[in-house]
Protein backbone atom coordinates (compact mmCIF):
# COMPACT_ATOMS: atom_id res chain seq x y z
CA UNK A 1 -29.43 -2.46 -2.57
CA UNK A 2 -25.53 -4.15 -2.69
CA UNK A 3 -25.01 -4.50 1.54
CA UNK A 4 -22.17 -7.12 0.37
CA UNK A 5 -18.85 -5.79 -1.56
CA UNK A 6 -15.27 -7.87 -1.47
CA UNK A 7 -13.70 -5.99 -4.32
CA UNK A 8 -12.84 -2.50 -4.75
CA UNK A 9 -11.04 0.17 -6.69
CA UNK A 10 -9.86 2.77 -4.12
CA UNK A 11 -8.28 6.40 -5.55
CA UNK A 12 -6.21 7.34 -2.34
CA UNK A 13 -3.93 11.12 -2.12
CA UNK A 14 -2.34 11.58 0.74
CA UNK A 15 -1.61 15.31 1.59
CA UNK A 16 0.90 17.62 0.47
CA UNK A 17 3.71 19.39 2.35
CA UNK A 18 2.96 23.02 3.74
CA UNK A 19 5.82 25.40 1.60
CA UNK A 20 8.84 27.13 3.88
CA UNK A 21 8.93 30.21 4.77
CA UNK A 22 11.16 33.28 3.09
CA UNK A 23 11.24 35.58 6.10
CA UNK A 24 13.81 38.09 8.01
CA UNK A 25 13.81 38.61 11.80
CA UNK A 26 12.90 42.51 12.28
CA UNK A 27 13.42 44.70 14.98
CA UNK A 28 13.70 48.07 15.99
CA UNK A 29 17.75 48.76 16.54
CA UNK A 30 18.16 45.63 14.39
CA UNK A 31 16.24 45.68 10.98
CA UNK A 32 18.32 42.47 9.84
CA UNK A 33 18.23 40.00 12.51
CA UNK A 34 19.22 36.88 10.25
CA UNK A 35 16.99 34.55 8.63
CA UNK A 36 13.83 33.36 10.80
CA UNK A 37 11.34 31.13 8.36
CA UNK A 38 10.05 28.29 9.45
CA UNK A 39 9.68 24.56 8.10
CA UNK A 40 5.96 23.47 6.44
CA UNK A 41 4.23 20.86 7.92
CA UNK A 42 4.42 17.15 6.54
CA UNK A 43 1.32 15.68 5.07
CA UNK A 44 -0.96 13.42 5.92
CA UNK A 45 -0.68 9.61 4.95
CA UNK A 46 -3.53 7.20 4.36
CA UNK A 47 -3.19 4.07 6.46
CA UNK A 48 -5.41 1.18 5.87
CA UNK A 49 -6.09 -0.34 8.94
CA UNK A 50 -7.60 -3.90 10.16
CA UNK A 51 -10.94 -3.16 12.05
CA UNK A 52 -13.14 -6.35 13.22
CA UNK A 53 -15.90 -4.43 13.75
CA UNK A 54 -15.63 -3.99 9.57
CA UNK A 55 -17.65 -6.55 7.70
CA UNK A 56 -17.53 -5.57 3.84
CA UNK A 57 -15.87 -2.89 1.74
CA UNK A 58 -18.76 -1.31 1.19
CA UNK A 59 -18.18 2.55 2.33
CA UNK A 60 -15.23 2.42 -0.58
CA UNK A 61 -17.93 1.12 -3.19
CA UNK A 62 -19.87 4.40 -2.77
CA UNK A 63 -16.84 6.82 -1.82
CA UNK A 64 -14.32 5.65 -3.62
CA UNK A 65 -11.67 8.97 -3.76
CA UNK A 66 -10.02 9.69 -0.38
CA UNK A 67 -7.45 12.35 0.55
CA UNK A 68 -5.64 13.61 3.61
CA UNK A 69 -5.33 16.73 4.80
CA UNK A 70 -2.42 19.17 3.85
CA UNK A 71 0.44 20.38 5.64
CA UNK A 72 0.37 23.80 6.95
CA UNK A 73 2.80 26.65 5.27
CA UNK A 74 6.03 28.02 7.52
CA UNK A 75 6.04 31.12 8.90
CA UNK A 76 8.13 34.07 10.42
CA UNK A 77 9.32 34.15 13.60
CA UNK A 78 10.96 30.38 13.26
CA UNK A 79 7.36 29.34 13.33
CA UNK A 80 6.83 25.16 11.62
CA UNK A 81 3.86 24.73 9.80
CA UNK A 82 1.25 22.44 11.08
CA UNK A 83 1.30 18.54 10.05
CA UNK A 84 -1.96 17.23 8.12
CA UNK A 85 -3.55 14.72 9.76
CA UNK A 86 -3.39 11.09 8.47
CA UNK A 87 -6.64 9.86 7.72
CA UNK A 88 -6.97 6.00 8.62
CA UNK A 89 -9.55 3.91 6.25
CA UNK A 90 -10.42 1.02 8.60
CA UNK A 91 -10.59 -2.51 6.50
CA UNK A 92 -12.00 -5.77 7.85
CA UNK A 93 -9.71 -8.50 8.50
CA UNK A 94 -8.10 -10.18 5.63
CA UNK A 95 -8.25 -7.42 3.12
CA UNK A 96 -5.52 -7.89 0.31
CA UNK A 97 -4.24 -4.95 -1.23
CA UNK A 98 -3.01 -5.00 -4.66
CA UNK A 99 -1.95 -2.39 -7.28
CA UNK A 100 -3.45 -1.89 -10.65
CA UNK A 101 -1.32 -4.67 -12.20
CA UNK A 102 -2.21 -7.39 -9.78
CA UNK A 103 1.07 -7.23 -7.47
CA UNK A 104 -0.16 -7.73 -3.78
CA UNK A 105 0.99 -4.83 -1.49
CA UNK A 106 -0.58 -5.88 1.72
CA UNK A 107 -1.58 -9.00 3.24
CA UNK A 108 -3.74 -7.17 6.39
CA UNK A 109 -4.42 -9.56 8.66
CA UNK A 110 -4.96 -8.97 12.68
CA UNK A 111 -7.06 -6.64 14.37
CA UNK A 112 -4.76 -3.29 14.14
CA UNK A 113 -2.58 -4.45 11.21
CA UNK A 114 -1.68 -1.43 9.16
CA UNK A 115 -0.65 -0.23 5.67
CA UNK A 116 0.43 3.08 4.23
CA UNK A 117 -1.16 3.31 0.96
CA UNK A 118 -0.36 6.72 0.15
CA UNK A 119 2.28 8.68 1.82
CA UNK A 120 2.33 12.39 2.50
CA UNK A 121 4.80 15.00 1.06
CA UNK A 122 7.69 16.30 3.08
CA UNK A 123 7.25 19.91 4.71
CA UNK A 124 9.87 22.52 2.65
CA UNK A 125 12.92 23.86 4.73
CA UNK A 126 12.47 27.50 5.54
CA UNK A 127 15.45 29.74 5.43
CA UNK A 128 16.39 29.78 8.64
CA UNK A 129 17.05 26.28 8.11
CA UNK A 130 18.92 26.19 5.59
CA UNK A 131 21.43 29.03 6.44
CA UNK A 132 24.98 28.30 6.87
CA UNK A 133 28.38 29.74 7.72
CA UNK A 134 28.35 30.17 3.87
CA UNK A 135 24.52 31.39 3.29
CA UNK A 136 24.20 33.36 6.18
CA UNK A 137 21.17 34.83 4.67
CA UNK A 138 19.06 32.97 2.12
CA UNK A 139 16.43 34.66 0.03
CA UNK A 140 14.10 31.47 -0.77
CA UNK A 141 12.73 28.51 0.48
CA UNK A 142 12.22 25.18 -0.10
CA UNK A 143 8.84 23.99 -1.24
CA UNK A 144 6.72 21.62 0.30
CA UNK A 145 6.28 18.21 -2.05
CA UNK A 146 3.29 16.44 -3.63
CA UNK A 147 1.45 13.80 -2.17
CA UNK A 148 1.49 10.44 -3.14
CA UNK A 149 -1.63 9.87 -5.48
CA UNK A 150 -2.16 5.96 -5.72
CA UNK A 151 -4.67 4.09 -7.39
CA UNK A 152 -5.00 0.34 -5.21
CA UNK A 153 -7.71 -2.95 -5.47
CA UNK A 154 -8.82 -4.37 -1.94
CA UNK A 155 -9.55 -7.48 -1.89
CA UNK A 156 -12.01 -9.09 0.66
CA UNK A 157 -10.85 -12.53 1.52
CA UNK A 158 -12.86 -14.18 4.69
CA UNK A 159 -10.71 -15.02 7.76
CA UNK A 160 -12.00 -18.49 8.80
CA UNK A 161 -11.32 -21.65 10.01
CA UNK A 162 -13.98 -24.13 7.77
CA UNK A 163 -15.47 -23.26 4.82
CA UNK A 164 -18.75 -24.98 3.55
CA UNK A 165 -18.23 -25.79 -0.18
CA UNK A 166 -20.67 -27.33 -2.54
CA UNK A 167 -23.91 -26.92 -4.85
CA UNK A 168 -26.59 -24.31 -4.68
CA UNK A 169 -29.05 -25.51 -2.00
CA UNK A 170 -27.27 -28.70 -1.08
CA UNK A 171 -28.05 -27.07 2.87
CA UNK A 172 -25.00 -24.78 3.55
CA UNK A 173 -26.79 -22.26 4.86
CA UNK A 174 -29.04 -24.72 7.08
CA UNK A 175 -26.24 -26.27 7.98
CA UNK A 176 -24.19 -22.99 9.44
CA UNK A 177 -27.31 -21.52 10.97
CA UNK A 178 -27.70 -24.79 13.40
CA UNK A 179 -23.77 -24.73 13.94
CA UNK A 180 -23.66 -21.50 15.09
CA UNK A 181 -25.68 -18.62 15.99
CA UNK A 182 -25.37 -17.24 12.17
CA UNK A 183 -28.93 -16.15 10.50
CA UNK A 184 -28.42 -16.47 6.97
CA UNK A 185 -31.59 -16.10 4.61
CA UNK A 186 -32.45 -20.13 3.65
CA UNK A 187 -34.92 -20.76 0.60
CA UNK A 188 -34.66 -23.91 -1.81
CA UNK A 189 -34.08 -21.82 -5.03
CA UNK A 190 -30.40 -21.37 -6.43
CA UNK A 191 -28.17 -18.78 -5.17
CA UNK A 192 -29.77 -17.78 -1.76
CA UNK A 193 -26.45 -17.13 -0.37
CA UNK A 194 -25.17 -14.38 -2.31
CA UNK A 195 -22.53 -13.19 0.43
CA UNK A 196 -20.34 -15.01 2.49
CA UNK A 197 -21.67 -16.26 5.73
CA UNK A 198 -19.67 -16.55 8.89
CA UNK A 199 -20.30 -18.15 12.10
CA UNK A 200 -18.88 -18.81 15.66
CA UNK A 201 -18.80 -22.52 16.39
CA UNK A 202 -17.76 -23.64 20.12
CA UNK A 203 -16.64 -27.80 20.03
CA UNK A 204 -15.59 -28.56 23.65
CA UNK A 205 -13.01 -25.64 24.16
CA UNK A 206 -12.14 -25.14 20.46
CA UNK A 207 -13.83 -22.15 19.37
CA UNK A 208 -13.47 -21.70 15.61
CA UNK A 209 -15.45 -19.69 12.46
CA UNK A 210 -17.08 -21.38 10.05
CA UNK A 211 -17.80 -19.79 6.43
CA UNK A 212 -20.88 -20.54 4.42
CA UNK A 213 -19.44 -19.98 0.60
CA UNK A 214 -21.84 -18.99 -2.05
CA UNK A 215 -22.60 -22.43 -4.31
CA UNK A 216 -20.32 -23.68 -6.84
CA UNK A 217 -20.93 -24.68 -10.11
CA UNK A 218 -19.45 -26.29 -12.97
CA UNK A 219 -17.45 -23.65 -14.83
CA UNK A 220 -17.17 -21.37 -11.86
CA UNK A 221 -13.19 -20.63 -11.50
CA UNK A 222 -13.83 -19.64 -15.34
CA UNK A 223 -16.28 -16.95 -14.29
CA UNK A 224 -19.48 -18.66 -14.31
CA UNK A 225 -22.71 -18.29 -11.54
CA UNK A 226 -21.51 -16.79 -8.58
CA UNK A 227 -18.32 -19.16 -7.51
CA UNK A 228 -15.40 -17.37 -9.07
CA UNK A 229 -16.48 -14.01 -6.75
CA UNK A 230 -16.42 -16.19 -3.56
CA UNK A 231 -13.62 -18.79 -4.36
CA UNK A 232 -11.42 -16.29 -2.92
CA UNK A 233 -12.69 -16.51 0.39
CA UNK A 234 -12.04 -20.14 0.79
CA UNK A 235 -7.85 -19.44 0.73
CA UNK A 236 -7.76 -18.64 4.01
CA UNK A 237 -9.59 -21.83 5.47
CA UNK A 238 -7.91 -24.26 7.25
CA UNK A 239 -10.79 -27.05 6.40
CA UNK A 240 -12.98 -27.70 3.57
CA UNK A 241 -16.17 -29.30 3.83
CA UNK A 242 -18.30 -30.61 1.34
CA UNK A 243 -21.85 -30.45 1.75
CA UNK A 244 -23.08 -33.16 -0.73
CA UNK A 245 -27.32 -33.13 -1.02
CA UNK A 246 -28.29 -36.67 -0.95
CA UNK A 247 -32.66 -35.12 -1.61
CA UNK A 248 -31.65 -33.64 -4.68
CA UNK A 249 -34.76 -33.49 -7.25
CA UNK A 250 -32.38 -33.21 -10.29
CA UNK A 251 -32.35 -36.46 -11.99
CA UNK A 252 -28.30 -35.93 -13.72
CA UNK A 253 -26.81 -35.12 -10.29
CA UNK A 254 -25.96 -37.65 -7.23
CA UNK A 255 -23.26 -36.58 -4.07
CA UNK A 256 -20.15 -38.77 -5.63
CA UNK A 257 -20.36 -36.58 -9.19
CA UNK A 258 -21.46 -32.99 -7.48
CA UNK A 259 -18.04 -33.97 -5.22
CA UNK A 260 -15.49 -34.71 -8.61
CA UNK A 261 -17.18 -31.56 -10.15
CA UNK A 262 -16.53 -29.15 -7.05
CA UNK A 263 -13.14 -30.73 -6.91
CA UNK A 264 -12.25 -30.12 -10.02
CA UNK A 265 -13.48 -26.24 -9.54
CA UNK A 266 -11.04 -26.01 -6.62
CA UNK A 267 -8.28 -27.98 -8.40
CA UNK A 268 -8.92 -25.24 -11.34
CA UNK A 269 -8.69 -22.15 -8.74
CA UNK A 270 -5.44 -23.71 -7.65
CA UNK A 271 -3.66 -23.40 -4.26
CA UNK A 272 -6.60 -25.53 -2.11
CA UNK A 273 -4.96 -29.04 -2.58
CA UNK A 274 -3.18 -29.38 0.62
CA UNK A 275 -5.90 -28.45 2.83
CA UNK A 276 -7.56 -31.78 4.65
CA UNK A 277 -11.12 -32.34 3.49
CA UNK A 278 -14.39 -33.45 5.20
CA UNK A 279 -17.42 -34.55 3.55
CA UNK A 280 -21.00 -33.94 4.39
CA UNK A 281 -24.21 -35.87 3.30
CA UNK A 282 -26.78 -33.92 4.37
CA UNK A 283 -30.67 -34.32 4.15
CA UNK A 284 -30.72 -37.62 5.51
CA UNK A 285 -34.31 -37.21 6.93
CA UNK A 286 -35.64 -37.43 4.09
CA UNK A 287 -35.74 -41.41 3.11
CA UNK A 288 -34.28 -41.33 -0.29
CA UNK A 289 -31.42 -38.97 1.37
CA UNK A 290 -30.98 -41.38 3.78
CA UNK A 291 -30.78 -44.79 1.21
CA UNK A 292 -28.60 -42.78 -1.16
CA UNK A 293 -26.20 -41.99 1.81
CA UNK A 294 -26.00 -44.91 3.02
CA UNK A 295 -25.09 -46.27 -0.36
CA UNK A 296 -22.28 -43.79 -1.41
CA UNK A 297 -20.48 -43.86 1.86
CA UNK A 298 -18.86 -46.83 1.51
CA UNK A 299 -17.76 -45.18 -1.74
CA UNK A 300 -15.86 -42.05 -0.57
CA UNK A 301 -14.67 -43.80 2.75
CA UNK A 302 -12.82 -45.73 0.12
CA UNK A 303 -11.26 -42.34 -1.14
CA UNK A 304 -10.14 -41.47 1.55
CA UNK A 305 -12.76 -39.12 3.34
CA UNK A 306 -14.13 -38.68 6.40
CA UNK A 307 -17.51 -39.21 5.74
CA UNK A 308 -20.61 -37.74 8.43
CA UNK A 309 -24.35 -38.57 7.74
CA UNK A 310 -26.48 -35.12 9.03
CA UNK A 311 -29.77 -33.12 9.35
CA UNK A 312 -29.37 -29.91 9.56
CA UNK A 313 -33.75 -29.80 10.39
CA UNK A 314 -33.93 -32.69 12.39
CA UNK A 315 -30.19 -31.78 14.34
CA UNK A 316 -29.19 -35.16 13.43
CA UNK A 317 -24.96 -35.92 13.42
CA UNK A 318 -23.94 -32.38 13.96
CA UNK A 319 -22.42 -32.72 17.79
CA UNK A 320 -19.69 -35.56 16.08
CA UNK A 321 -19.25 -33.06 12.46
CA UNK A 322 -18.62 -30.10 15.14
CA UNK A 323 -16.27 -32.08 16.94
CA UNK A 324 -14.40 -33.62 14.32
CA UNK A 325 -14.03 -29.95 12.44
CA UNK A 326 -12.16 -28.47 15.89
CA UNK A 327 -10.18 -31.54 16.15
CA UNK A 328 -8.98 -30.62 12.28
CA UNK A 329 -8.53 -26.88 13.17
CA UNK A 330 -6.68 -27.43 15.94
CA UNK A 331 -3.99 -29.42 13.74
CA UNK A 332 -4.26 -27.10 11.80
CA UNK A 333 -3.24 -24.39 13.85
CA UNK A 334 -0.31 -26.29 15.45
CA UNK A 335 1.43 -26.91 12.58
CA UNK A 336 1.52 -22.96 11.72
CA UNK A 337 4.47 -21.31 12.63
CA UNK A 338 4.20 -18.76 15.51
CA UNK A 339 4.31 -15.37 14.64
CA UNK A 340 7.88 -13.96 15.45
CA UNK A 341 8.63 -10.49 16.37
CA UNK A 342 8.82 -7.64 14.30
CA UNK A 343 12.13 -7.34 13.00
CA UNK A 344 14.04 -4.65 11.04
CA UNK A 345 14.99 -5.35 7.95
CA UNK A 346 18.45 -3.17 6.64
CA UNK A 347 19.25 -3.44 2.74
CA UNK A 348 22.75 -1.39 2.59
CA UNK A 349 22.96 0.44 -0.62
CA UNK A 350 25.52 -1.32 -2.93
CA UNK A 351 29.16 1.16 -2.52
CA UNK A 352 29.20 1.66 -5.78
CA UNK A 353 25.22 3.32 -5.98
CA UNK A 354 25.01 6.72 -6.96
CA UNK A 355 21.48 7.42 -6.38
CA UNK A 356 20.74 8.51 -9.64
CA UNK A 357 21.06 7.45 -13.68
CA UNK A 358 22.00 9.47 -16.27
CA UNK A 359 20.76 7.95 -19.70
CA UNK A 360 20.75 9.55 -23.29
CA UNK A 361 17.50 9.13 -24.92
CA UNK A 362 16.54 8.55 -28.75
CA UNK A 363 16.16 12.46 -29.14
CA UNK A 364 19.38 13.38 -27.56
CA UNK A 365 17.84 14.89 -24.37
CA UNK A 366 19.83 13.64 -21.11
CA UNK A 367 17.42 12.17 -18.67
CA UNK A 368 18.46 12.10 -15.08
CA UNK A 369 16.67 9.82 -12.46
CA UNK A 370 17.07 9.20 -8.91
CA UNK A 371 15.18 9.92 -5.62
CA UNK A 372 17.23 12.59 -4.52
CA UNK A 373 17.19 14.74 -7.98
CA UNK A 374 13.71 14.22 -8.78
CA UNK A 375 12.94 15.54 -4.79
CA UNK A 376 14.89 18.27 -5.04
CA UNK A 377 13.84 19.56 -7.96
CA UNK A 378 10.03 19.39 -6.30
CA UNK A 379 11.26 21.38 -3.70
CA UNK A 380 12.61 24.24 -6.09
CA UNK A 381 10.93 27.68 -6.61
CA UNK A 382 11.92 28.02 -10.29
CA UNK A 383 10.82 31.59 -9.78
CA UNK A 384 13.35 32.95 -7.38
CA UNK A 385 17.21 32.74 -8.91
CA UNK A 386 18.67 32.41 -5.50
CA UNK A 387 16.14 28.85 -5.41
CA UNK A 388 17.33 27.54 -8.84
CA UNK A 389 21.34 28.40 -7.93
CA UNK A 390 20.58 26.47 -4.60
CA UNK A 391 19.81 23.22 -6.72
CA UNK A 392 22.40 23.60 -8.94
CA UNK A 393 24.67 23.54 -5.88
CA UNK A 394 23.11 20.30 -4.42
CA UNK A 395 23.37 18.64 -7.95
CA UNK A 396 26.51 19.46 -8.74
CA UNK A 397 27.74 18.21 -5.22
CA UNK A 398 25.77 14.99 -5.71
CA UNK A 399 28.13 14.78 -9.04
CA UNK A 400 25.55 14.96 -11.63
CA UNK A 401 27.51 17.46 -13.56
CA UNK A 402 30.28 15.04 -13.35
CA UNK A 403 28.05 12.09 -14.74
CA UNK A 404 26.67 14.46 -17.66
CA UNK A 405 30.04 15.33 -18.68
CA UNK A 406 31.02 11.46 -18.52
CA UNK A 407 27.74 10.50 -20.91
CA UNK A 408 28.90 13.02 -22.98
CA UNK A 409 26.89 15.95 -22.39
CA UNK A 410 27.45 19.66 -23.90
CA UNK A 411 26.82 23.02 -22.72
CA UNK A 412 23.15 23.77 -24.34
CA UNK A 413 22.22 20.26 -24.30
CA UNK A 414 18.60 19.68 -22.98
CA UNK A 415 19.13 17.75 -19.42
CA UNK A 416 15.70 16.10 -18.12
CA UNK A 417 15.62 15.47 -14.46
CA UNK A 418 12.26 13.35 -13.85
CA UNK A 419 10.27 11.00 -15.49
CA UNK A 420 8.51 11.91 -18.82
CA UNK A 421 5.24 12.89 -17.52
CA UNK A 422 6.51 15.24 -15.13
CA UNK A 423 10.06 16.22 -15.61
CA UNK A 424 11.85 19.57 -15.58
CA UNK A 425 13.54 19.99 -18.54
CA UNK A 426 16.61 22.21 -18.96
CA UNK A 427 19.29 23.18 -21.66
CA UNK A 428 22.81 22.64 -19.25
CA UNK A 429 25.18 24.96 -18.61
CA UNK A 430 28.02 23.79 -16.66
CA UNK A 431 28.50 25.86 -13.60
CA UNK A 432 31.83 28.13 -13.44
CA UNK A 433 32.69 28.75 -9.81
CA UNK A 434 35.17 31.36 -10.67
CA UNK A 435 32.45 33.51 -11.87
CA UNK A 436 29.98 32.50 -8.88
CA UNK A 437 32.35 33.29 -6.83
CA UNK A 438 33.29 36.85 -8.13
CA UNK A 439 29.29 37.44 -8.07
CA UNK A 440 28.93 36.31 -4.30
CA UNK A 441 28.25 32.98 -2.65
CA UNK A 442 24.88 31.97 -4.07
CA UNK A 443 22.58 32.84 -1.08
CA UNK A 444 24.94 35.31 0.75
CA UNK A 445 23.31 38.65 1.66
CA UNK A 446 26.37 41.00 1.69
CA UNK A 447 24.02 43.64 3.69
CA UNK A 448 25.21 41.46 6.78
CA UNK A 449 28.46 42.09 6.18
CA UNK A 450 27.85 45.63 8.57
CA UNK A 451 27.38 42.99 11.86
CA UNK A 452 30.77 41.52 11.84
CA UNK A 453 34.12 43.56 12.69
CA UNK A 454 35.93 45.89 10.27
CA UNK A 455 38.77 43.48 9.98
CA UNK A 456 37.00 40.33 9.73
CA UNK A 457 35.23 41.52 7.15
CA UNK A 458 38.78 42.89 5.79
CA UNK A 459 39.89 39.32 5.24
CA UNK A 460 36.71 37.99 4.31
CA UNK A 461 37.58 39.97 1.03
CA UNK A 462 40.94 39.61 0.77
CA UNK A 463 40.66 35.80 0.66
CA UNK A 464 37.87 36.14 -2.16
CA UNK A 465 40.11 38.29 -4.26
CA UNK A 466 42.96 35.83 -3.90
CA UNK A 467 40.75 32.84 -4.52
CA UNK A 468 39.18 34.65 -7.40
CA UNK A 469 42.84 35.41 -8.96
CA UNK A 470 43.86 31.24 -8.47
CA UNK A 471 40.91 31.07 -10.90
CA UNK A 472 41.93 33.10 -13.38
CA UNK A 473 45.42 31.96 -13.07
CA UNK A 474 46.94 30.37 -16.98
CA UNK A 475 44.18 32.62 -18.51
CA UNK A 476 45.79 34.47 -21.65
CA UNK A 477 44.64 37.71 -22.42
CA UNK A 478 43.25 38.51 -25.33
């Protein structure tokens, strides 16, 4: 059964918003007491968060669809909705989070380090928020919006210090289990280590982690063996180490060619050249091993290398490797910069931004996108008039009527607000305040006209009729 899994497709929803409410205060003496509905409840967001105590992505193999919980509805009685509850996935350290084309999202690194993958909808407005000195009483709420669905790719890639690189059984393994206090299953077949193996190593008062990378081939970064699915996890390493077999029973294969060959693997994976290297002949209690060391040495000492003789069964060399590896991290950590502060980051929006496009399509249909339309129209109850005049309102006083006249929309023209998949498409109609206006404020409820005084309400009317009459003003009859 798969215990190990660095790669996963994960189908996230976070939660929707809980709808307004539509609801007048009643009671006896007073059966219109104004507008009391309350606000729906946000939804819940899925956070990816950094847990050491996580290992391998293996939960997400199995149960790959997750969703948060929904907001709860408004009520009467200026009563909010409830707010879903966020449901945290916990990663282990160094998961990389990409989208379905391969764009990294998330770099989580750091016990507690956090990403939103999917955010949850806003709550609706209920009417008693969105009254006004003009919409005393609205008839409608707003409703609550979708949750973000997202589709996202973890990526597993092993937080350590060292990583072991080289051939199938050329002693990795061995050689991390007498490092550190790591178990890892050890056989002399090909491809024992099929998961990464980590281990604590304490050198003096460096403590660092060493990984134990499944062995490398030639023709792994192209896919082949078991290399190009653990080639990942050497990017975060500080220090490479090659573990060259100098006991090897394969007559083709010696430690100077397995090194060009794993070289040329990690020169092929790309991004690995400026890490400092450290090379490993290991198996020198057995005589050959020991002969053929001592003969190559002088070899890659003239590369450049740092060269250490070991035995990882008879413990021979390893107190001078372990030194020499913390001596290498802690270079290695110097010279990266310290972490600074949080900091806020404020992009102004350019003065001339809109917030929204208006394009004309092949077809003639007028497609209007921005965050503001496409959230408002979410929020509409295409049922209930009062709802649908509402938008109209907010559109026309973000000026998309204005911008639809300017691309050279018609009345009847079909105006899409949205994007194809899931637009609301409408044949436009300009608005004509004159005739709102002789119809009533959108949203005004006239029956609370009785609660204000006889001559308030007096010029209330007066100043429609004269307002109504400027309209009409230049009109010829007929």
């Amino acid at each position: 059964m798969t215990t190990f899994v660095d790669r996963v497709e994960l189908h996230v929803a976070a939660g929707n918003g809980g709808h307004g409410c539509a609801s007048v205060h009643r009671e006896k003496f007073k059966p219109l007491g104004g507008p009391d509905g309350g606000n729906g409840g946000r939804g819940g967001d899925v956070i990816l968060t950094v847990d050491q105590s996580i290992t391998t992505l293996l939960d997400y193999h199995h149960s790959p669809h997750r969703k948060a919980t929904n907001g709860k509805p408004g009520e009467g009685g200026h009563r909010s909705g409830k707010d879903g509850q966020d449901l945290v996935l916990p990663v282990p350290d160094g998961t990389v989070v990409l989208d379905k084309a391969g764009n990294v999202l998330a770099d989580l690194v750091g016990h507690g380090t956090s990403f939103v993958a999917a955010q949850g909808g806003r709550g609706g407005l209920g009417n008693a928020a969105l009254a006004s000195a003009r919409r005393k009483a609205p008839g409608f709420a707003l409703l609550g919006e979708p949750g973000d669905l997202r589709d996202v790719v973890l990526e597993l890639k092993t937080v350590a210090d060292v990583a072991l690189v080289g051939y199938p059984s050329a002693g990795k393994s061995s050689l991390i289990s007498v490092l550190s206090a790591a178990k890892p299953k050890i056989a002399d077949y090909p491809f024992t280590t099929l998961v990464p193996n980590l281990g604590v190593v304490t050198a003096g008062s460096t403590v660092y982690t060493i990984a134990d990378v499944p062995g490398l081939i030639p023709g792994a970064s192209q896919g082949k063996g078991l290399g190009l699915e653990f080639l990942r996890h050497v990017e975060r390493c500080s220090v490479l180490v090659h573990v060259l077999d100098t006991a090897t029973l394969e007559s083709d294969r010696d430690p100077v060619s397995d090194l060009d060959i794993i070289e040329e693997e990690l020169r092929q994976y790309g991004g690995l050249g400026d890490r400092p290297r450290i090379v490993v002949l290991n198996k020198i209690d057995v005589p050959d091993g020991k002969d053929l060391a001592e003969m190559v040495r002088p070899d890659l000492q003239a590369r450049g290398y740092r060269v250490f003789e070991v035995s990882a069964v008879a413990h021979t060399g390893l107190k001078e490797l372990s030194f020499a590896l913390a001596e290498l991290v802690g270079r290695a950590r110097a010279a990266k910069p310290k972490e600074e502060a949080t900091r806020i980051v404020i992009r102004p929006k350019a003065v001339d931004d809109a917030g929204f496009t208006v394009t004309l399509e092949e077809d003639g249909l007028y497609r209007v996108r921005g965050e503001k339309p496409e959230r408002w129209v979410r929020q509409t109850d295409f049922n209930n008039d009062e709802a649908v005049g509402y938008l109209a309102d907010r559109l026309n006083r973000l000026g998309v009527e204005e911008e639809l006249m300017k691309a050279g929309a018609r009345a009847g023209d079909g105006v899409a607000i949205g994007p194809e998949d899931n637009a609301v498409v409408f044949d436009w109609e300009p608005t004509v305040m004159a005739g709102a206006e002789m119809l009533g404020r959108r949203g005004e409820d006239h029956r609370l006209d009785e609660t204000r005084p006889a001559a308030q309400r007096r010029r209330d009317r007066q100043a429609e009729r004269d307002e109504a009459t400027q309209e009409f003003e230049g009109f010829e009859p007929f």
